[in-house]
Protein backbone atom coordinates (compact mmCIF):
# COMPACT_ATOMS: atom_id res chain seq x y z
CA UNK A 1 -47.43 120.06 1.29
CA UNK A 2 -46.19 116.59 2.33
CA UNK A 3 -49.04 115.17 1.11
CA UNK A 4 -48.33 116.61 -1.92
CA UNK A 5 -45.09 115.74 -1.84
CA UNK A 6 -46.01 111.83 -1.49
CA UNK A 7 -48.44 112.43 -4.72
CA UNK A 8 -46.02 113.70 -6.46
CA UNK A 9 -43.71 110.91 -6.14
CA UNK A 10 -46.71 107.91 -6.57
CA UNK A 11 -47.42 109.73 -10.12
CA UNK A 12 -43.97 109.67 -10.78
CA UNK A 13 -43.32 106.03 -10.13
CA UNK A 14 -46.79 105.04 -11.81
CA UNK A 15 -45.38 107.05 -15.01
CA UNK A 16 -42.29 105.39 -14.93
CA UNK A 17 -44.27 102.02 -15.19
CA UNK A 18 -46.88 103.11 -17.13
CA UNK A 19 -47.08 106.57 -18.34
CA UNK A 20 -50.61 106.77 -19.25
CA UNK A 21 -52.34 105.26 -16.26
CA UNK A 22 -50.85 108.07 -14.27
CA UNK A 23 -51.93 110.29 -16.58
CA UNK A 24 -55.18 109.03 -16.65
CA UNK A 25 -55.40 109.20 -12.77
CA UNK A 26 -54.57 112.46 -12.15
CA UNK A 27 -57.02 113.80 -15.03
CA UNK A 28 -59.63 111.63 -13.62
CA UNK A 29 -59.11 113.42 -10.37
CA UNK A 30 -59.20 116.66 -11.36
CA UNK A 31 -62.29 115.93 -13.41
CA UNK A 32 -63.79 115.20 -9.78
CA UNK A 33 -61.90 118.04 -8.05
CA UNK A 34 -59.91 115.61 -5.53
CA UNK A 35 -57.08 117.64 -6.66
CA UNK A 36 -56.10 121.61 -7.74
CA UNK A 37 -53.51 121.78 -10.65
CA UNK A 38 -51.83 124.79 -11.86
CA UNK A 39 -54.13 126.92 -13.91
CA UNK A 40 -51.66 126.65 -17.18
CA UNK A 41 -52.18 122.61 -16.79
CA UNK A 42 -56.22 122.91 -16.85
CA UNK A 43 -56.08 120.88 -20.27
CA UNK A 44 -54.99 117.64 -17.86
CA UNK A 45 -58.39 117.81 -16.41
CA UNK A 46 -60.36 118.00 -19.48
CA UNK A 47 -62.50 114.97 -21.39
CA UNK A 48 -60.55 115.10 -23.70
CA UNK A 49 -57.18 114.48 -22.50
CA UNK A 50 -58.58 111.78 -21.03
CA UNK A 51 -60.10 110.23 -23.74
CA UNK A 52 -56.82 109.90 -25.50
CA UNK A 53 -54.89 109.16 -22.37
CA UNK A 54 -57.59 106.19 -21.63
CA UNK A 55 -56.59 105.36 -25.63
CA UNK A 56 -53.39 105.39 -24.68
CA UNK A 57 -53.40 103.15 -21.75
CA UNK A 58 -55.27 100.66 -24.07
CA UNK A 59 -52.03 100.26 -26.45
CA UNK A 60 -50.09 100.53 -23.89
CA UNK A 61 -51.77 97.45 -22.01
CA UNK A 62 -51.06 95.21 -25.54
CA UNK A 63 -47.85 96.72 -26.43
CA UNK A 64 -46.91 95.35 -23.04
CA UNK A 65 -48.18 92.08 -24.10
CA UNK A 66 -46.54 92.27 -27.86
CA UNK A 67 -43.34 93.63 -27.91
CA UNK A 68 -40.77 91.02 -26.35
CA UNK A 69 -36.68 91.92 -25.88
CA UNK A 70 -34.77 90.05 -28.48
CA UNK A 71 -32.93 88.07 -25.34
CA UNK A 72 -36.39 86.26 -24.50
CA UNK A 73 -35.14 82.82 -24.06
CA UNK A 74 -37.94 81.05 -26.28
CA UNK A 75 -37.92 83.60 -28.97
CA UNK A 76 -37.22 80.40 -31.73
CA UNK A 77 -41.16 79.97 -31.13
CA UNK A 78 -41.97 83.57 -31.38
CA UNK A 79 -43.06 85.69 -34.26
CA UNK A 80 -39.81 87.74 -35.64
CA UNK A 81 -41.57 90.72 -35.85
CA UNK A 82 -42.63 91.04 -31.76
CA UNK A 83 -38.73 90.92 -31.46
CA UNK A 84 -37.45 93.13 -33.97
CA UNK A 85 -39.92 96.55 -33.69
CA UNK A 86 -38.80 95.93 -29.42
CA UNK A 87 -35.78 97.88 -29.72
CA UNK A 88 -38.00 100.99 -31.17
CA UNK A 89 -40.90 100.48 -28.39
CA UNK A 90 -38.14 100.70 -25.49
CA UNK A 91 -36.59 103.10 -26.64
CA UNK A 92 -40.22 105.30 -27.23
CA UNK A 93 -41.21 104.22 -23.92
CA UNK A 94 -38.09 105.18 -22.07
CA UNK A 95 -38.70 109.03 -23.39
CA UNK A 96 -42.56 108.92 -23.09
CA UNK A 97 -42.66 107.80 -19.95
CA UNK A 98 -40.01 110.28 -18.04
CA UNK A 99 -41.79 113.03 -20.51
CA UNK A 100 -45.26 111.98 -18.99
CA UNK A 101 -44.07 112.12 -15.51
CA UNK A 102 -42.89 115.60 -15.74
CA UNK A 103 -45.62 117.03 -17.52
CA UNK A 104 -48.21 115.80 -14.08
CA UNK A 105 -45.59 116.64 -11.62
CA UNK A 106 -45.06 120.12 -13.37
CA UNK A 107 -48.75 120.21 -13.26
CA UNK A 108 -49.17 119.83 -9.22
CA UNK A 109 -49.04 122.87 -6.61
CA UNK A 110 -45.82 121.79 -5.54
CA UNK A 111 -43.40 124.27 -3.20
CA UNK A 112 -41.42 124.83 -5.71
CA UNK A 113 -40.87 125.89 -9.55
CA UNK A 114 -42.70 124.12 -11.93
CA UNK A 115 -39.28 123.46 -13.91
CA UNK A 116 -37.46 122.11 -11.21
CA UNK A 117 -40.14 119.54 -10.59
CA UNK A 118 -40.44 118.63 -14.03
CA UNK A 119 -36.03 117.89 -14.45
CA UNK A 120 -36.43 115.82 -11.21
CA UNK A 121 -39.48 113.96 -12.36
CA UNK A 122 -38.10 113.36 -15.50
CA UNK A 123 -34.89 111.81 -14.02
CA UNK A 124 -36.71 109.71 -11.72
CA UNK A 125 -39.01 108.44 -14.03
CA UNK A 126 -35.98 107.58 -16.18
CA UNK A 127 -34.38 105.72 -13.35
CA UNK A 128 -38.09 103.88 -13.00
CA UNK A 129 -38.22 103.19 -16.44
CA UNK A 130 -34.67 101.19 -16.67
CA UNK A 131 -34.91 99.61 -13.78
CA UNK A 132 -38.17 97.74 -15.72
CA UNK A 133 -36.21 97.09 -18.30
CA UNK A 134 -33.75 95.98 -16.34
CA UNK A 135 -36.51 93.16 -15.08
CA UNK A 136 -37.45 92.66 -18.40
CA UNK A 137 -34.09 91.58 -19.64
CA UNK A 138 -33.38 88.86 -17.05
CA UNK A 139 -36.89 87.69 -17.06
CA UNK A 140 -36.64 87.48 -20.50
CA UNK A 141 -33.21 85.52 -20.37
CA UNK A 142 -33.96 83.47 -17.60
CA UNK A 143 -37.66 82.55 -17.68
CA UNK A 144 -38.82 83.04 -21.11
CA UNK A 145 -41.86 85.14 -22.95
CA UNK A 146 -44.87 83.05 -20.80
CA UNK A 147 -43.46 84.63 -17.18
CA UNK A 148 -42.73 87.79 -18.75
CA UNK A 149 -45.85 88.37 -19.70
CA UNK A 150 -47.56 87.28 -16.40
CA UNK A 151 -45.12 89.78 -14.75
CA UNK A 152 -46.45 92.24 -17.22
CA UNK A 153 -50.24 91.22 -16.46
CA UNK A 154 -49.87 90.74 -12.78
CA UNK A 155 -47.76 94.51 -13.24
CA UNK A 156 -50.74 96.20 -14.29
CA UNK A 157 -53.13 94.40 -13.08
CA UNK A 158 -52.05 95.77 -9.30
CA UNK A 159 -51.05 99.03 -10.67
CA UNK A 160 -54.92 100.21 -11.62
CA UNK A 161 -56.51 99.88 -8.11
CA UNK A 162 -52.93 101.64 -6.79
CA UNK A 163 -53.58 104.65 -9.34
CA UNK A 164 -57.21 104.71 -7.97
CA UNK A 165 -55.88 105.08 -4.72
CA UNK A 166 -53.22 107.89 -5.24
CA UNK A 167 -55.84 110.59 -4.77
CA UNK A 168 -57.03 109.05 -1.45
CA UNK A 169 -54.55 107.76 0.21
CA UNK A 170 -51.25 108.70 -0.86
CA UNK A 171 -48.90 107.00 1.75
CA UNK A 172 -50.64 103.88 0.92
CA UNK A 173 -50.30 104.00 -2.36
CA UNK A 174 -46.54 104.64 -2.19
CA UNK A 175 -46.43 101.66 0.13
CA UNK A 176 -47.68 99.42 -2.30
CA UNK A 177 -45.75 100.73 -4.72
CA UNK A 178 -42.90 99.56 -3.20
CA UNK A 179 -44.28 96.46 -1.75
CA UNK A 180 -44.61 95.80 -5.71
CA UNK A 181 -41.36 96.66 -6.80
CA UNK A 182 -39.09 95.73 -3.65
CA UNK A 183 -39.61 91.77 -4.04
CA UNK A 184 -39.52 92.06 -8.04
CA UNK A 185 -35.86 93.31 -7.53
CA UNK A 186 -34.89 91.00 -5.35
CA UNK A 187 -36.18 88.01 -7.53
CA UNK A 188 -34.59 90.06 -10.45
CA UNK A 189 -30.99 89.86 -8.86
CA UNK A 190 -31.47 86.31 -8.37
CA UNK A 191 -32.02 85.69 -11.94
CA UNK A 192 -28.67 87.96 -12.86
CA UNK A 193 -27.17 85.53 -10.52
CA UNK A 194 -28.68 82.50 -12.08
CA UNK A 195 -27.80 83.87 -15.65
CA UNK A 196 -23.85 83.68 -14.86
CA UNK A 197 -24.84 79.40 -15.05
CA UNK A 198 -25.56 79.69 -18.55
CA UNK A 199 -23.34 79.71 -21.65
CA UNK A 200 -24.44 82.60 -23.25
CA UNK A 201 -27.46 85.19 -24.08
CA UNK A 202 -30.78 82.94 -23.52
CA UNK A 203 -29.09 80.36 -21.87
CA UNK A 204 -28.83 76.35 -22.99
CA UNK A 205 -32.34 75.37 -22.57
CA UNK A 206 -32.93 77.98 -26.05
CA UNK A 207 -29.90 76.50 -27.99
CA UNK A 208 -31.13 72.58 -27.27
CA UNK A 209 -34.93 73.49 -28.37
CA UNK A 210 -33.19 74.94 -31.37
């Protein structure tokens, strides 16, 4: 059950990142019977949920890429409308992805009820999902759109051999999970740091290129 356990929290920190490549991990490993689900979640395990979650995962990749936060610090050069539909996307992702997250966590053999696991996944995934938004906003106000989207890239880019991990090697995957996330925050609260240096929302640098 603990390794369980330690699945159940890698799928719920993969949702809160990106809801469809942990969706698309755990019905890829059902599909190859690395994992038993409950028998009222058999739909996760069939071609075509995956199908649409690999869909998904595709728009997810260039929403990633499209949709910048208003603060970005060289929006001037940016097309209005990857600023102004960025609102909507957050606030679509920060419901889709805590939804996601309790739907696969619902859906493992956990030792417990199904509901309970779902209202804590949810919540964590929440907390998951804000604290990238969190890292969004500063990189956004402090480094501009170019960084953010490497941090985006380089976010999923190490995030699809951890999801083809999770089935494996658990503990490892969690460790990398963190490995990923621990130095991002701390880089993160630097920049909030940094940000108190500048006059006001995007900083000087976006007001003299103006």
């Amino acid at each position: 059950m603990v390794w369980m356990s330690v699945l159940a929290l890698v799928l719920i920190i993969i949702a809160g990142l990106n809801a469809p490549l942990a969706a698309c991990a755990l019905s890829i490993a059902v599909l190859n019977g690395l994992v038993a689900i409950r028998p009222e979640f058999a739909w996760i395990g069939s071609p075509w949920t995956l199908s649409i979650m690999l869909t998904l995962l595709a728009v997810q990749l260039l929403a990633d890429l499209y949709f910048l936060p208003i603060t970005v610090k060289d929006r001037v050069y940016i097309g209005p409308q990857r600023t102004e539909n960025a609102y909507l996307h957050a606030r679509v992702q920060s419901f889709f992805r805590p939804l996601v997250a309790a739907v696969l966590v619902a859906a493992l053999p956990l030792p417990m009820e199904d509901w309970l696991a779902a209202v804590f996944a949810f919540s964590s995934a929440t907390a998951c999902y804000w604290l990238t938004a969190w890292v969004r906003e500063h990189v956004a106000i402090n480094r501009g759109a170019l960084i953010l989207l490497f941090l985006e890239t380089l976010k999923n880019a190490l995030l699809l051999p951890i999801a083809l991990l999770t089935f494996w090697m658990p503990p490892l995957a969690l460790v990398l999970l963190i490995g990923m996330l621990f130095p991002t925050i701390v880089w993160t609260t630097r920049l909030q740091r940094e940000q108190m240096l500048y006059a006001g929302y995007g900083g000087q640098s976006a007001g003299e290129d103006t």
